[in-house]
PDB file of N, CA and C in Angstrom:
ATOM      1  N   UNK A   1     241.966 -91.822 -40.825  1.00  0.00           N
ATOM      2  CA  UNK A   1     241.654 -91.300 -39.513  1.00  0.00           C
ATOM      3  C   UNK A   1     242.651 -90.213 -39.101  1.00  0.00           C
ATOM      4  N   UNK A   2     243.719 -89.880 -39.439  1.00  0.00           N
ATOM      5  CA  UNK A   2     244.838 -89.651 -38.822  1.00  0.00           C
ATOM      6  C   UNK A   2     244.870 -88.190 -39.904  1.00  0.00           C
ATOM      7  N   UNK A   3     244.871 -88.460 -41.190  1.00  0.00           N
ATOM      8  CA  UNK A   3     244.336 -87.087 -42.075  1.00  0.00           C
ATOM      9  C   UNK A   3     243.523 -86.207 -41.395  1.00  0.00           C
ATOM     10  N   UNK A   4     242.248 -87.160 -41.036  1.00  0.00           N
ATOM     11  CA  UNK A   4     241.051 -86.536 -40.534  1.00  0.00           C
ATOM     12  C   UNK A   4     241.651 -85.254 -39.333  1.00  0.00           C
ATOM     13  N   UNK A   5     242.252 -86.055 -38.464  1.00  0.00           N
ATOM     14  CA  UNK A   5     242.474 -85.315 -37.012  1.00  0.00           C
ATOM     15  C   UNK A   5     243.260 -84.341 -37.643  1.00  0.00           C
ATOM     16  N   UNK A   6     244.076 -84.261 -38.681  1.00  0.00           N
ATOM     17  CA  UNK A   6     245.332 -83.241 -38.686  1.00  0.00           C
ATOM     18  C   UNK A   6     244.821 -82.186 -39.734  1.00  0.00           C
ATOM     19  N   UNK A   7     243.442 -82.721 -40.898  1.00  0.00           N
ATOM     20  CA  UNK A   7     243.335 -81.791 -41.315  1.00  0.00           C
ATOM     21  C   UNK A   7     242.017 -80.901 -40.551  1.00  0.00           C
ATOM     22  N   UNK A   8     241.476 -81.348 -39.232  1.00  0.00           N
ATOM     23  CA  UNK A   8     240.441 -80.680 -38.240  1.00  0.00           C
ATOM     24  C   UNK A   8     241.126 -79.790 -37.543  1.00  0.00           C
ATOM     25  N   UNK A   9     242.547 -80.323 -36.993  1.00  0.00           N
ATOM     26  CA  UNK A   9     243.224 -79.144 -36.319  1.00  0.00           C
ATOM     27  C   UNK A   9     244.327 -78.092 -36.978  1.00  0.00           C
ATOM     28  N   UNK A  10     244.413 -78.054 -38.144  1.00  0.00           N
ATOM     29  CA  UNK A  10     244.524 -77.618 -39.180  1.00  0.00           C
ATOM     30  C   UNK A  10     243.677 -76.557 -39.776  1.00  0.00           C
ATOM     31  N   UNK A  11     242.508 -76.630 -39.663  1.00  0.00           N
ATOM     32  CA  UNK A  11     240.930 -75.779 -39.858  1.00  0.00           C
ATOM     33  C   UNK A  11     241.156 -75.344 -38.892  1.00  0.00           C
ATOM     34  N   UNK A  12     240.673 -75.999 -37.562  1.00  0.00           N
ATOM     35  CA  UNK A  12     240.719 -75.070 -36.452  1.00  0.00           C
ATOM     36  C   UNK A  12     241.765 -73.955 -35.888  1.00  0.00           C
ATOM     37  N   UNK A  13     242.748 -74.274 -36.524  1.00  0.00           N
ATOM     38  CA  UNK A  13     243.999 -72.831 -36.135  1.00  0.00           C
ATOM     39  C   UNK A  13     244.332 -71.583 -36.595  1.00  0.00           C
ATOM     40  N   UNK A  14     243.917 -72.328 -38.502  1.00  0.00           N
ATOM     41  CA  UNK A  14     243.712 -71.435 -39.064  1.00  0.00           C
ATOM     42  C   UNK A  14     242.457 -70.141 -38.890  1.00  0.00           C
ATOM     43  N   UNK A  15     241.328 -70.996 -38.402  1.00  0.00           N
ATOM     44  CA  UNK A  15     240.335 -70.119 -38.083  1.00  0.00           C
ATOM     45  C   UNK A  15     240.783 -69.285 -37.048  1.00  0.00           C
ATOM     46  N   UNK A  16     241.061 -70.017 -35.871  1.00  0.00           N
ATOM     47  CA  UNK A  16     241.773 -68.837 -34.647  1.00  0.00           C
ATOM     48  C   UNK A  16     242.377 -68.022 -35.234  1.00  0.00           C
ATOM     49  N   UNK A  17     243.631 -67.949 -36.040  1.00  0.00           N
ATOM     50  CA  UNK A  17     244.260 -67.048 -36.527  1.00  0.00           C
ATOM     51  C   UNK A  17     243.401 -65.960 -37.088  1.00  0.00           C
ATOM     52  N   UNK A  18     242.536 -66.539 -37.783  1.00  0.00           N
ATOM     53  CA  UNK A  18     241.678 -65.534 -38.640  1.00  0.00           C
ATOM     54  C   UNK A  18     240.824 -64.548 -37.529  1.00  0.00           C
ATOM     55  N   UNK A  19     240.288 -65.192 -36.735  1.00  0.00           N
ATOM     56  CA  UNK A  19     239.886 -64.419 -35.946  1.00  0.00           C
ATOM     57  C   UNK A  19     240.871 -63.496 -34.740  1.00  0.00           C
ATOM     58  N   UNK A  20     241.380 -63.612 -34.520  1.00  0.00           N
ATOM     59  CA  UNK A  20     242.396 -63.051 -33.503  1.00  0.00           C
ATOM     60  C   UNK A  20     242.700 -62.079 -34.472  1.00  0.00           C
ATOM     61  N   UNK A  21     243.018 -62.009 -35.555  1.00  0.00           N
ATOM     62  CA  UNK A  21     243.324 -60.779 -36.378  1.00  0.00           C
ATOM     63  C   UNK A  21     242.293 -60.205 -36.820  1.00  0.00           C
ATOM     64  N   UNK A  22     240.855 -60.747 -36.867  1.00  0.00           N
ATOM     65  CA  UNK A  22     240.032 -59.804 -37.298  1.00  0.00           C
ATOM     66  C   UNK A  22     239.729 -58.900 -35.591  1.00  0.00           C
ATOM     67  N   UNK A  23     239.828 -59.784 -34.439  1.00  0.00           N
ATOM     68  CA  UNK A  23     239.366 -58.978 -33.036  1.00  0.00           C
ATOM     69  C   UNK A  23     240.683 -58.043 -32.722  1.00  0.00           C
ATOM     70  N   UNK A  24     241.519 -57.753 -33.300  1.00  0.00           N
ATOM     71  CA  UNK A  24     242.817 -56.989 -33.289  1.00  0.00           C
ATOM     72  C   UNK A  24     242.666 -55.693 -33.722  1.00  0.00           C
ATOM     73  N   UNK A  25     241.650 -55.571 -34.746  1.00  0.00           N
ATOM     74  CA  UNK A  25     241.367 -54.547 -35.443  1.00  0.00           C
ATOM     75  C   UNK A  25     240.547 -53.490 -34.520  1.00  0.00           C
ATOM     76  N   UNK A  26     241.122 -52.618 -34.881  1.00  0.00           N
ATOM     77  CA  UNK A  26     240.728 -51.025 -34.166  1.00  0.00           C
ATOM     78  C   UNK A  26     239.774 -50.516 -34.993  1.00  0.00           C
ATOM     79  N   UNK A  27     238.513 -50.648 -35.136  1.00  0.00           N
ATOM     80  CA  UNK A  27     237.450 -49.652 -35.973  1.00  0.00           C
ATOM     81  C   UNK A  27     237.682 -48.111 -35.805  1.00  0.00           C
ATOM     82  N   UNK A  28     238.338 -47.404 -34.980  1.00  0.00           N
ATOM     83  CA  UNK A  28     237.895 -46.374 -34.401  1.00  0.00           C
ATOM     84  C   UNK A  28     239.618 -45.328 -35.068  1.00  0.00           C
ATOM     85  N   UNK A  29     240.037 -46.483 -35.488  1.00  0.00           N
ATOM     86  CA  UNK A  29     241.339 -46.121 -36.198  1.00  0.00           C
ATOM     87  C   UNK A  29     243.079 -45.674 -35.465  1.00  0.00           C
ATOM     88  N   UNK A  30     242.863 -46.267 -34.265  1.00  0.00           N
ATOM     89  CA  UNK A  30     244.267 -46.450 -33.195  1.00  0.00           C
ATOM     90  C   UNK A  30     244.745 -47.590 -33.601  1.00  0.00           C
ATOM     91  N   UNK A  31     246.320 -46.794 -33.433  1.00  0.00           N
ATOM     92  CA  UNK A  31     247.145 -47.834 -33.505  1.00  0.00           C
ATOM     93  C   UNK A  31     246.901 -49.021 -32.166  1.00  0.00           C
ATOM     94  N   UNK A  32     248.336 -50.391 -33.183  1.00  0.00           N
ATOM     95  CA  UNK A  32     247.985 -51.369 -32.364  1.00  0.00           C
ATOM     96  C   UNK A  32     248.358 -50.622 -30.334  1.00  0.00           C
ATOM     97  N   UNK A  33     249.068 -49.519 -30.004  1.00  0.00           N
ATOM     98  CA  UNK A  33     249.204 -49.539 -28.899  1.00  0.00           C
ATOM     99  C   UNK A  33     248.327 -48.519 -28.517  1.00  0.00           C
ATOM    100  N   UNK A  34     247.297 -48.241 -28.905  1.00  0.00           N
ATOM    101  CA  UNK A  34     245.798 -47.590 -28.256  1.00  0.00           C
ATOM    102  C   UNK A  34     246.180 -45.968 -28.402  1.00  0.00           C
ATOM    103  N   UNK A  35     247.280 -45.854 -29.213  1.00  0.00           N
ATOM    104  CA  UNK A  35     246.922 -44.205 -29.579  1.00  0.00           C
ATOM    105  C   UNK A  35     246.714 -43.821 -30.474  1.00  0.00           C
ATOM    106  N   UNK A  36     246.124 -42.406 -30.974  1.00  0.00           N
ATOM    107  CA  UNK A  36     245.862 -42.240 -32.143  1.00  0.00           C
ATOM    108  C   UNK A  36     247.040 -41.649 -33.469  1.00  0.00           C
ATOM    109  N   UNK A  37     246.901 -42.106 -34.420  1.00  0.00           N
ATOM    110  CA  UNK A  37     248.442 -41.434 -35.191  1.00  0.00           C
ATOM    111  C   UNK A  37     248.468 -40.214 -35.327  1.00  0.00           C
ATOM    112  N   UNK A  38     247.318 -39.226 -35.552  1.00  0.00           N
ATOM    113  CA  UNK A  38     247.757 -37.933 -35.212  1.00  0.00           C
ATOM    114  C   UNK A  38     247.332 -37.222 -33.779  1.00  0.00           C
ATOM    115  N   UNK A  39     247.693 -37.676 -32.874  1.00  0.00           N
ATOM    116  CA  UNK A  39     246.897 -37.120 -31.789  1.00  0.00           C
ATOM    117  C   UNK A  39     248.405 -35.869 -31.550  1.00  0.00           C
ATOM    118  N   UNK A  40     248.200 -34.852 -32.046  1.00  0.00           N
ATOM    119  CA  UNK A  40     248.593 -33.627 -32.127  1.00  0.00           C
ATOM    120  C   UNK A  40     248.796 -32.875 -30.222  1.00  0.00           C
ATOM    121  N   UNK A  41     250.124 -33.135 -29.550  1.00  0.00           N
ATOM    122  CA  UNK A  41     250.209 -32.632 -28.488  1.00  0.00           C
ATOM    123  C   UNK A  41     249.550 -31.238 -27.758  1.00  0.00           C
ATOM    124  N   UNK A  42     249.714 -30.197 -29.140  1.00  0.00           N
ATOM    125  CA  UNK A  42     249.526 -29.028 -28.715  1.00  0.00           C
ATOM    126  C   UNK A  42     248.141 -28.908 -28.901  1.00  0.00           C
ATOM    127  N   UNK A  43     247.487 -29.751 -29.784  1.00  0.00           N
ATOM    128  CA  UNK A  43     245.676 -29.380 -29.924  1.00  0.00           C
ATOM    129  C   UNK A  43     245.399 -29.832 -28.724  1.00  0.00           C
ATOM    130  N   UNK A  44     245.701 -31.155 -28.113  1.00  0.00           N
ATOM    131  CA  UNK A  44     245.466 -31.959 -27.297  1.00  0.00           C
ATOM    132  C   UNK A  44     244.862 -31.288 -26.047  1.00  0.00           C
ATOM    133  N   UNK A  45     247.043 -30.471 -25.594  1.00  0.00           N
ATOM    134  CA  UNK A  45     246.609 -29.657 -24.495  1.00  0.00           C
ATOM    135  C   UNK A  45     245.674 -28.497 -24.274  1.00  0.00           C
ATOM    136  N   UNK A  46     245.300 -27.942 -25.901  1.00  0.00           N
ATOM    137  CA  UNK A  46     244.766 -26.398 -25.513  1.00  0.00           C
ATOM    138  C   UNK A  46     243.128 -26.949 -25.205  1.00  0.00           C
ATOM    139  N   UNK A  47     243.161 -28.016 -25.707  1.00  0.00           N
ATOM    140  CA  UNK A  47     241.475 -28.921 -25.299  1.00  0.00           C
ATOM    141  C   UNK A  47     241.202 -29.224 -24.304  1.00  0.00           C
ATOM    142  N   UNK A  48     242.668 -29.480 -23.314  1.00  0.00           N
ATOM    143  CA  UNK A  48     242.249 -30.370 -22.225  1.00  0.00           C
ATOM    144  C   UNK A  48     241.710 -28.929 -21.415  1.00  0.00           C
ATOM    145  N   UNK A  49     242.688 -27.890 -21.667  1.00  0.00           N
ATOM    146  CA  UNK A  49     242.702 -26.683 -21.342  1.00  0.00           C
ATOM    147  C   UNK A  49     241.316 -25.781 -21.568  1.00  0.00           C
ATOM    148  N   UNK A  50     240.979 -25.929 -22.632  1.00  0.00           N
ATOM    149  CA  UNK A  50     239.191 -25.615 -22.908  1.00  0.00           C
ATOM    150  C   UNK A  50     238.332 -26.380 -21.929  1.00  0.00           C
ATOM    151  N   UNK A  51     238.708 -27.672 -21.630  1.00  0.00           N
ATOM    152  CA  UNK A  51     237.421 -28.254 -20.746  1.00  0.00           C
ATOM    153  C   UNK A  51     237.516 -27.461 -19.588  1.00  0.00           C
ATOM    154  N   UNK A  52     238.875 -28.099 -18.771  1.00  0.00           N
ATOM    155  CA  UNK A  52     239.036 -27.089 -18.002  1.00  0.00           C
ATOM    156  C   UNK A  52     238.487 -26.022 -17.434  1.00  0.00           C
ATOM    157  N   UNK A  53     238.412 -24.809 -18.312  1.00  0.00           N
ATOM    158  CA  UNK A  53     238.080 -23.811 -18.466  1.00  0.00           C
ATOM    159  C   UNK A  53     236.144 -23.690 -18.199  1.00  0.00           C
ATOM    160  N   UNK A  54     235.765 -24.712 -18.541  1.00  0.00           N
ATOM    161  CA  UNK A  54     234.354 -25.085 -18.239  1.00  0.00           C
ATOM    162  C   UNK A  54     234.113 -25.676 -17.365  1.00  0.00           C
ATOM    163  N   UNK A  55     235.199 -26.005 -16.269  1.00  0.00           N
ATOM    164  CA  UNK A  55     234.697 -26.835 -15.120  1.00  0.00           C
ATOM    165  C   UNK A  55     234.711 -27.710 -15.137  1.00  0.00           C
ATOM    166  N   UNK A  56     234.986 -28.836 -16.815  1.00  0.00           N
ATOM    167  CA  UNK A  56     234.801 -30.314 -16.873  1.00  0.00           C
ATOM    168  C   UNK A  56     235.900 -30.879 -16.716  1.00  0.00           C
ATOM    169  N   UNK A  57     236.543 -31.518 -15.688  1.00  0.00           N
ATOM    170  CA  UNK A  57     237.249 -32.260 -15.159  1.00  0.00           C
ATOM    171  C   UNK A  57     237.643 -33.450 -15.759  1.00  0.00           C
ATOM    172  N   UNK A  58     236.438 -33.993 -15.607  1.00  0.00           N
ATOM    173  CA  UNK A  58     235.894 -35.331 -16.246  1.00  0.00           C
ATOM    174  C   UNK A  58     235.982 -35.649 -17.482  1.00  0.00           C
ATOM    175  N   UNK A  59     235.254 -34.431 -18.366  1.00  0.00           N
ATOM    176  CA  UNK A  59     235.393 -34.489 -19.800  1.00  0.00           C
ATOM    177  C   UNK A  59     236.571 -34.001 -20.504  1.00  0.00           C
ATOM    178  N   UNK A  60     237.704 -33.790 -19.572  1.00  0.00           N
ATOM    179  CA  UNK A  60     238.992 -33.356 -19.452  1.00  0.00           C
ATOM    180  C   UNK A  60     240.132 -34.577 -19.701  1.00  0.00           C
ATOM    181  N   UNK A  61     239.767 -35.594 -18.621  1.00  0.00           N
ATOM    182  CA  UNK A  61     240.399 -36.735 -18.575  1.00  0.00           C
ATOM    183  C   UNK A  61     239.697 -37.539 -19.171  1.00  0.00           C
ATOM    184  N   UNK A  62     238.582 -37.717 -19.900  1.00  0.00           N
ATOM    185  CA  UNK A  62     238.219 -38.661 -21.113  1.00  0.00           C
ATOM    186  C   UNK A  62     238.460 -38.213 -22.491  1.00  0.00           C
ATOM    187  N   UNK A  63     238.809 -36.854 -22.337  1.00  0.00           N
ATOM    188  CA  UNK A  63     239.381 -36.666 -23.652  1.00  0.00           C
ATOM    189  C   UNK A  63     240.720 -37.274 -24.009  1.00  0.00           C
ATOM    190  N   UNK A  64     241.641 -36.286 -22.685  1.00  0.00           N
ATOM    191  CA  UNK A  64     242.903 -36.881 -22.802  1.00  0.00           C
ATOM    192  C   UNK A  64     242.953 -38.707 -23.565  1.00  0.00           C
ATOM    193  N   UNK A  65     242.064 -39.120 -22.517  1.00  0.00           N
ATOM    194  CA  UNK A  65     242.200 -40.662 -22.560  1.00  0.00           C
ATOM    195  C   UNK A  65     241.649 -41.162 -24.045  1.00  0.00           C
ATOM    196  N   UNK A  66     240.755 -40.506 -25.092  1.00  0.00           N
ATOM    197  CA  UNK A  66     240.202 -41.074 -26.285  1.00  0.00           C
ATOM    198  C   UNK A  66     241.627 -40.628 -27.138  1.00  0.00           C
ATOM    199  N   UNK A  67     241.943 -39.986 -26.822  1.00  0.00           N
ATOM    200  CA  UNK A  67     243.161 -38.745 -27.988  1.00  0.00           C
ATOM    201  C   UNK A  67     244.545 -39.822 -27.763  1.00  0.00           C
ATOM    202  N   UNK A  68     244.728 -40.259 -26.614  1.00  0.00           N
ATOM    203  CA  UNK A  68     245.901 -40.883 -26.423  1.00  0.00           C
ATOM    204  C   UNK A  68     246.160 -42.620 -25.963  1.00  0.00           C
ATOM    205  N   UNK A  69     244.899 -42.648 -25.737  1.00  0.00           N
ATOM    206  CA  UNK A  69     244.760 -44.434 -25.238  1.00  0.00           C
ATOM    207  C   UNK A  69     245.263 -44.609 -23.667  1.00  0.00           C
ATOM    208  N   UNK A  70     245.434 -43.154 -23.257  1.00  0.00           N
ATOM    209  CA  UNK A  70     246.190 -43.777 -21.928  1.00  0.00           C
ATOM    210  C   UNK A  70     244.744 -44.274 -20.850  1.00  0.00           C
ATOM    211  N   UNK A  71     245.366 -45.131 -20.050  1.00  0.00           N
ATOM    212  CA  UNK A  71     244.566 -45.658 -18.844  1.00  0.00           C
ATOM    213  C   UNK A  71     243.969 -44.352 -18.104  1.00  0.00           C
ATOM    214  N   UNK A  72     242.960 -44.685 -17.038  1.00  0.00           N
ATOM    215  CA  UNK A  72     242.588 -43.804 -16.208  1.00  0.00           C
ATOM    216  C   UNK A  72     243.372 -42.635 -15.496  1.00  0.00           C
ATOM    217  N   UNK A  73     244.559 -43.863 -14.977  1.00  0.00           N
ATOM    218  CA  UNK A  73     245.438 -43.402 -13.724  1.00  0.00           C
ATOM    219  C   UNK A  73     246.614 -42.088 -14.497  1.00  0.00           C
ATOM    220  N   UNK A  74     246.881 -42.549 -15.489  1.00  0.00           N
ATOM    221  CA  UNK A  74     248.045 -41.755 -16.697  1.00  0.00           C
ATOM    222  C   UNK A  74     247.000 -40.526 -17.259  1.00  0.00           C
ATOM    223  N   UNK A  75     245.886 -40.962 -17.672  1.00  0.00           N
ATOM    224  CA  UNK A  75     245.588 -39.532 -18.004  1.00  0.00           C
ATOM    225  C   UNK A  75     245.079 -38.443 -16.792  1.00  0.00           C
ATOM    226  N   UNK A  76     244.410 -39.049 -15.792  1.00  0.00           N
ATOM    227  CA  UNK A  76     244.254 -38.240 -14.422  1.00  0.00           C
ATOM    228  C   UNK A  76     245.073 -37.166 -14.011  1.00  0.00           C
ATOM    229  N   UNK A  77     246.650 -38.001 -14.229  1.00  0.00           N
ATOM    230  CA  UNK A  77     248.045 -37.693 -13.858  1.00  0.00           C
ATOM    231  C   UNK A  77     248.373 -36.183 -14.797  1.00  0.00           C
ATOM    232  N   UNK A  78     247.581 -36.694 -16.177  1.00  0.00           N
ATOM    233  CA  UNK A  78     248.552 -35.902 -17.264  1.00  0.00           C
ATOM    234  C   UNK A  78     247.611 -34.899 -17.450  1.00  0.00           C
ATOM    235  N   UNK A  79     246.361 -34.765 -16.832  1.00  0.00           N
ATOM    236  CA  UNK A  79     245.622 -33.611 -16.757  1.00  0.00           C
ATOM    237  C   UNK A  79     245.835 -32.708 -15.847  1.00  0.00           C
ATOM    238  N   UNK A  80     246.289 -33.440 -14.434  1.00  0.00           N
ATOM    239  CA  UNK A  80     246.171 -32.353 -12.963  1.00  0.00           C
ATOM    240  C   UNK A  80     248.113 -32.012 -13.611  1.00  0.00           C
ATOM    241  N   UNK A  81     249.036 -32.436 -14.103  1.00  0.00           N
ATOM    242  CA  UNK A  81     250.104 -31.972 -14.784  1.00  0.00           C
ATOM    243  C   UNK A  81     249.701 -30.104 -15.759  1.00  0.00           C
ATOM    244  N   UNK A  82     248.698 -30.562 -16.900  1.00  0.00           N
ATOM    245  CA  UNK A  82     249.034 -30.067 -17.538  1.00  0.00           C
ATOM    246  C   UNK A  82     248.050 -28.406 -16.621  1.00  0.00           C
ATOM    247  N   UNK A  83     247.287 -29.263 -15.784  1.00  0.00           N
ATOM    248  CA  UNK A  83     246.981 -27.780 -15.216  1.00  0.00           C
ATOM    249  C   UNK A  83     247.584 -27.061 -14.286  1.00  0.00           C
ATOM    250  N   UNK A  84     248.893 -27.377 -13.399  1.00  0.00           N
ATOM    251  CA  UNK A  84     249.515 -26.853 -12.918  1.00  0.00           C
ATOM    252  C   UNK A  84     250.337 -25.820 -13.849  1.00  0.00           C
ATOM    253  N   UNK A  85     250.928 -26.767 -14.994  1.00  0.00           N
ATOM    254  CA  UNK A  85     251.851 -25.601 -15.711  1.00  0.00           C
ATOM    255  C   UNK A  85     251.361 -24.909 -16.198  1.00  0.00           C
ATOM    256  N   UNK A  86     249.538 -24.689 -16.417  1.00  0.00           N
ATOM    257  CA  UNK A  86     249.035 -23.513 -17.013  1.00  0.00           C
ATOM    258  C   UNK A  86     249.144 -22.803 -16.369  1.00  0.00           C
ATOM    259  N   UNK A  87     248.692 -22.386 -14.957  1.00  0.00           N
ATOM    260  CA  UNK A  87     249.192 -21.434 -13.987  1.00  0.00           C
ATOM    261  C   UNK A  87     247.886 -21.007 -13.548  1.00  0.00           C
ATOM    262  N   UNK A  88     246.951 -21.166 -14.191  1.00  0.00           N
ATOM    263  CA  UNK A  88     245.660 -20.721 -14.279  1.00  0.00           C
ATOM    264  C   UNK A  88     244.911 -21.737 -12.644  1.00  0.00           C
ATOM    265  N   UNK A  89     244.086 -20.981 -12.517  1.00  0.00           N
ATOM    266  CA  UNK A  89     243.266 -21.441 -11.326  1.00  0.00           C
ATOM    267  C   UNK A  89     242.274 -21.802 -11.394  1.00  0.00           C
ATOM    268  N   UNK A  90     241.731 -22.878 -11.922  1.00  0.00           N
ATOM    269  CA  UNK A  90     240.961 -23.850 -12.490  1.00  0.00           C
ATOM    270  C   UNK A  90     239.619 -24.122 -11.450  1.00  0.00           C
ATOM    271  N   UNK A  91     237.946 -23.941 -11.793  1.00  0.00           N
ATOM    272  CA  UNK A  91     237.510 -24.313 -10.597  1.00  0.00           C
ATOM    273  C   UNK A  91     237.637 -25.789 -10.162  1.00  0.00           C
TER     274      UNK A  91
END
């Protein structure tokens, strides 16, 4: 009886484990802290800078945010940033 229980919770942990490391996995290929390994600063900005340039705001700060993993509030931040120091007058 006592096998029984220890080799059930035994199965069962191991499985958690197994799974917690398979739901860990990034398909999309980011690291474990949600950025990408080459997310290249200067392509980054001249992109955010291209949307920009089209009026897309939006598709400005979801880029930022796919390229770098940051939250809403951080890339919002790091877009209305990077358009001040362009100098440019953005509609």
């Amino acid at each position: 009886m006592t096998f029984t229980i220890v080799l059930v919770l035994g199965t069962t942990g191991t499985l958690l484990l197994i799974a917690s490391a398979v739901l860990h996995k990034r398909p999309d290929g980011r690291r474990e802290d949600g950025r990408y390994p080459g997310a290249d600063p200067v392509t980054l900005r001249a992109d955010v800078l291209a949307a920009l340039d089209r009026g897309a705001d939006v598709r400005a700060v979801r880029l930022y945010r796919e390229r770098t993993g940051a939250g809403l509030l951080e890339a919002h931040a790091e877009v209305a940033r990077i358009r001040r120091e362009s100098g440019n007058n953005y509609p």
